[in-house]
N, C-alpha and C. Protein backbone atom coordinates (compact mmCIF):
# COMPACT_ATOMS: atom_id res chain seq x y z
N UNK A 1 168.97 -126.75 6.51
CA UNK A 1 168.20 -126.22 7.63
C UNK A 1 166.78 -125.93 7.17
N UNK A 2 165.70 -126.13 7.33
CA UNK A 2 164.41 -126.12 7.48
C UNK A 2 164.22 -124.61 7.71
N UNK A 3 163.53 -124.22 6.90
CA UNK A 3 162.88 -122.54 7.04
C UNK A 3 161.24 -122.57 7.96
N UNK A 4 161.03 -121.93 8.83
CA UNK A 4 159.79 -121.95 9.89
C UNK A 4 159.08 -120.56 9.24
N UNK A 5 157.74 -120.70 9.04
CA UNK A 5 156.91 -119.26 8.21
C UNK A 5 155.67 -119.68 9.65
N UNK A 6 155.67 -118.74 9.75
CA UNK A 6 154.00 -118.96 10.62
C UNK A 6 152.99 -118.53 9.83
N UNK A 7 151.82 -119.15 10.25
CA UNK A 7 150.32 -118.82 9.58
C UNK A 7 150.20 -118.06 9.33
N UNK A 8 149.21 -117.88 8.03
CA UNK A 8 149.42 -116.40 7.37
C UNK A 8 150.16 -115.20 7.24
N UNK A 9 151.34 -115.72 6.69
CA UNK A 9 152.63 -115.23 5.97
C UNK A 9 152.57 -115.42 5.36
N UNK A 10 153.06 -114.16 4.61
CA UNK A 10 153.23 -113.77 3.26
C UNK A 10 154.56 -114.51 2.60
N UNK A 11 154.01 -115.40 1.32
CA UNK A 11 155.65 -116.19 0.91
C UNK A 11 155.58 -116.17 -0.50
N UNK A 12 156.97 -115.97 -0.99
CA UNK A 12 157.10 -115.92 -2.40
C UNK A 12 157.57 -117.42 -3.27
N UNK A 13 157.07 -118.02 -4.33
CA UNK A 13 157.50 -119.22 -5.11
C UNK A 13 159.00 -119.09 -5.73
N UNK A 14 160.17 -119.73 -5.14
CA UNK A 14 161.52 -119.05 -5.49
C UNK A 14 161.94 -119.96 -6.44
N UNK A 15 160.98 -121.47 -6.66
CA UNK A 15 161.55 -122.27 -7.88
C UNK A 15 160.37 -123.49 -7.60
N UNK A 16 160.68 -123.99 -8.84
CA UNK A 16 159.18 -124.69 -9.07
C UNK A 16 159.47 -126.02 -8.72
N UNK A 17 158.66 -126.93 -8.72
CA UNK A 17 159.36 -128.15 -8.37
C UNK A 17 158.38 -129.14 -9.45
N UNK A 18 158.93 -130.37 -9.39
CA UNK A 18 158.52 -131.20 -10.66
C UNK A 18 156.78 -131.23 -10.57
N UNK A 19 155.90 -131.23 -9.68
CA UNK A 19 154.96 -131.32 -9.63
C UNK A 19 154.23 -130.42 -8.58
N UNK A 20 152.97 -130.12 -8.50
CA UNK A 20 152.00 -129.55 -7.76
C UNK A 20 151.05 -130.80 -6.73
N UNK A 21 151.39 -130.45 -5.39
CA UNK A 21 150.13 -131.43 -4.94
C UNK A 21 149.29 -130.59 -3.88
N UNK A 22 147.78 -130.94 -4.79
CA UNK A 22 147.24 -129.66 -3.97
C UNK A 22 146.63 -129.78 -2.39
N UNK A 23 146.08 -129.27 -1.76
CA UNK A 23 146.31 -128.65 -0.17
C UNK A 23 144.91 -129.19 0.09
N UNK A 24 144.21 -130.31 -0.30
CA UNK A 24 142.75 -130.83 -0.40
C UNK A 24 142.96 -132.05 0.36
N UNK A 25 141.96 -132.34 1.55
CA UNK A 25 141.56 -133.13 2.45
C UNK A 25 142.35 -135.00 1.25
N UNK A 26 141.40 -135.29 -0.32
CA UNK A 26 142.39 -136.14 -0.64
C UNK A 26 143.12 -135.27 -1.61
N UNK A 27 145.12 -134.89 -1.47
CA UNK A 27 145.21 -134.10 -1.93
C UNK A 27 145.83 -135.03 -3.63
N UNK A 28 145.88 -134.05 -5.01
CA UNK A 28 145.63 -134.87 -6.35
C UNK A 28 147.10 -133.92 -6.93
N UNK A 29 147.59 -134.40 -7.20
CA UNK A 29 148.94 -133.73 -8.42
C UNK A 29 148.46 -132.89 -9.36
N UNK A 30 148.92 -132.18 -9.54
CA UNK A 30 148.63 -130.83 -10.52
C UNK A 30 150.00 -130.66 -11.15
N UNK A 31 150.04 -130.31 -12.43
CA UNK A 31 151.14 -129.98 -13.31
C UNK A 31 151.83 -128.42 -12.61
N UNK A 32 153.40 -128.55 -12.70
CA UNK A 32 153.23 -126.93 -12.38
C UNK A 32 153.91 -126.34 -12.99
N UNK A 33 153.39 -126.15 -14.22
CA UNK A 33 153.13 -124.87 -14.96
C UNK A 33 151.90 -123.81 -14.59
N UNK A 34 150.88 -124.55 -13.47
CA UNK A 34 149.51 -123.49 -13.14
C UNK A 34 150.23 -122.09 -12.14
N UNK A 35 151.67 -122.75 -11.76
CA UNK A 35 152.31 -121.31 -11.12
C UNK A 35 153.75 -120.89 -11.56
N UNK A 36 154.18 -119.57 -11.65
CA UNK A 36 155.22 -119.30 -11.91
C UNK A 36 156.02 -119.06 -11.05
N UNK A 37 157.34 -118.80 -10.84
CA UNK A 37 158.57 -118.02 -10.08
C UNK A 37 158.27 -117.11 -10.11
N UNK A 38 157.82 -116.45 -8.28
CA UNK A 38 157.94 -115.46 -7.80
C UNK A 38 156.23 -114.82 -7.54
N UNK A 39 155.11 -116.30 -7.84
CA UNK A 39 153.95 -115.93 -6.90
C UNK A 39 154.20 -115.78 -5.85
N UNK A 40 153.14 -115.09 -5.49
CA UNK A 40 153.25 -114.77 -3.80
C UNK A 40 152.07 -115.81 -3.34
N UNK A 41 152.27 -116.22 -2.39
CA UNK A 41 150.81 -116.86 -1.68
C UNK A 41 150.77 -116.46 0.00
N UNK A 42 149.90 -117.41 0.60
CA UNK A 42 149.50 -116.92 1.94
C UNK A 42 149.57 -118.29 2.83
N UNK A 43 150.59 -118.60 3.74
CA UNK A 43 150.66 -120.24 4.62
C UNK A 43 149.81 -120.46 5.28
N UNK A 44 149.03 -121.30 5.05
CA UNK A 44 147.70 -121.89 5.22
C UNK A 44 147.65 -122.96 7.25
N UNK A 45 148.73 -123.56 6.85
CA UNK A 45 149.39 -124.14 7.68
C UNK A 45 150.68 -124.89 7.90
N UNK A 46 150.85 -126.52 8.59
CA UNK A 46 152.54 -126.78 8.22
C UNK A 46 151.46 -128.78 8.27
N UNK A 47 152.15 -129.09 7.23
CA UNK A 47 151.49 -130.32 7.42
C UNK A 47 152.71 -131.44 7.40
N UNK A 48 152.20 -133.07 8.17
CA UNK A 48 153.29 -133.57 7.79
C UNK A 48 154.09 -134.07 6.86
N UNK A 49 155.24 -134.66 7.11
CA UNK A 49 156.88 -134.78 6.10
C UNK A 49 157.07 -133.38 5.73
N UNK A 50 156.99 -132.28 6.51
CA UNK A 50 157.30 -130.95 5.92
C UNK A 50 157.09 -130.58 5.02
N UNK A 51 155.74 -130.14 4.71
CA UNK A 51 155.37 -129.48 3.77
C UNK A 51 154.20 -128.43 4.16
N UNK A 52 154.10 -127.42 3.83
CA UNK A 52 153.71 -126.37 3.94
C UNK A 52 152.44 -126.18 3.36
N UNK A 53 151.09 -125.65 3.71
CA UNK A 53 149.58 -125.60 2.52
C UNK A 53 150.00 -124.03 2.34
N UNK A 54 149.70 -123.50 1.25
CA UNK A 54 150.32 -122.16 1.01
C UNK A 54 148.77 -122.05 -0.15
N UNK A 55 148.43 -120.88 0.05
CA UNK A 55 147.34 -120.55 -1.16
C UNK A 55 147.60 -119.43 -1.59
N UNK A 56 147.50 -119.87 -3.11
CA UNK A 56 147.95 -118.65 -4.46
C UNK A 56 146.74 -118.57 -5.01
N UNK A 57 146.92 -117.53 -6.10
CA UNK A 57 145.50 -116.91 -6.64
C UNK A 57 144.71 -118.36 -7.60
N UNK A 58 145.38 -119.22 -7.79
CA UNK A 58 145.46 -120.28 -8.31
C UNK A 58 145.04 -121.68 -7.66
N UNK A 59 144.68 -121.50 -6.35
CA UNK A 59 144.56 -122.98 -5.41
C UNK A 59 145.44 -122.56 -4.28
N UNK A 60 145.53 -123.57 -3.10
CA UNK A 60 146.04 -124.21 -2.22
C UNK A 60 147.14 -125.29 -2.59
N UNK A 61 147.88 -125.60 -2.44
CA UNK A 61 149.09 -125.97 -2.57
C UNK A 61 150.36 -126.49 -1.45
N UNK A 62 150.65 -127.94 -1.45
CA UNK A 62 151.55 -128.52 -0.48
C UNK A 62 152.45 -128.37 -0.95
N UNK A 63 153.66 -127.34 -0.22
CA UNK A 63 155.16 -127.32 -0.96
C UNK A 63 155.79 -127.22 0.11
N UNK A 64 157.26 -127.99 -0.25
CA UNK A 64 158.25 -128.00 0.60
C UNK A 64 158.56 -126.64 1.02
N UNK A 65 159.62 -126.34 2.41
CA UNK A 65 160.79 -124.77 2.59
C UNK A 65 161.45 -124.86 1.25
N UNK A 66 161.67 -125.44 0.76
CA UNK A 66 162.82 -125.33 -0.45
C UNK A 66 162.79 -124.40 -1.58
N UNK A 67 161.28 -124.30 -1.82
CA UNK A 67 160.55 -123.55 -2.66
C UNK A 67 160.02 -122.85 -2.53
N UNK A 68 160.06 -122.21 -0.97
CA UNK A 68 159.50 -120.85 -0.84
C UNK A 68 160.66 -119.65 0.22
N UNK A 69 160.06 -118.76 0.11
CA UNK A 69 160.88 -117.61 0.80
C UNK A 69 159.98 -116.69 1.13
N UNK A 70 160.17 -116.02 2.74
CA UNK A 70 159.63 -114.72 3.14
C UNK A 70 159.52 -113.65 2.41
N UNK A 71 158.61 -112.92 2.70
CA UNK A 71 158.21 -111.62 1.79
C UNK A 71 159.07 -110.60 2.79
């Protein structure tokens, strides 16, 4: 089942996933080790193939529901 966060909600990183792709008009892969389990960030918006722009103290960031959870 698909988790729904509305804009600017507060969401926590509950597991990392093999890569980072960041939340930029062309968006570029980022290693992710730049975030740990259990940042918090802020949902930016919902973009398509379900993925989420979420910004941490660290960047903007496209991540699946899978990897995040409500505060």
């Amino acid at each position: 089942m698909m988790k729904e966060f509305t804009i600017g909600e507060k969401v926590r990183l509950v597991s990392l996933p093999p890569y980072l792709k960041t939340a930029e008009p062309m968006p570029m892969l980022r290693p992710a080790d730049l975030l740990q389990v259990g940042d918090e960030g802020t949902v930016l918006d919902r973009r398509p193939g379900g993925y989420w722009g979420v910004r941490f103290g660290k960047g903007a960031f496209l991540l699946d529901d899978q990897y995040l959870e409500s505060i």
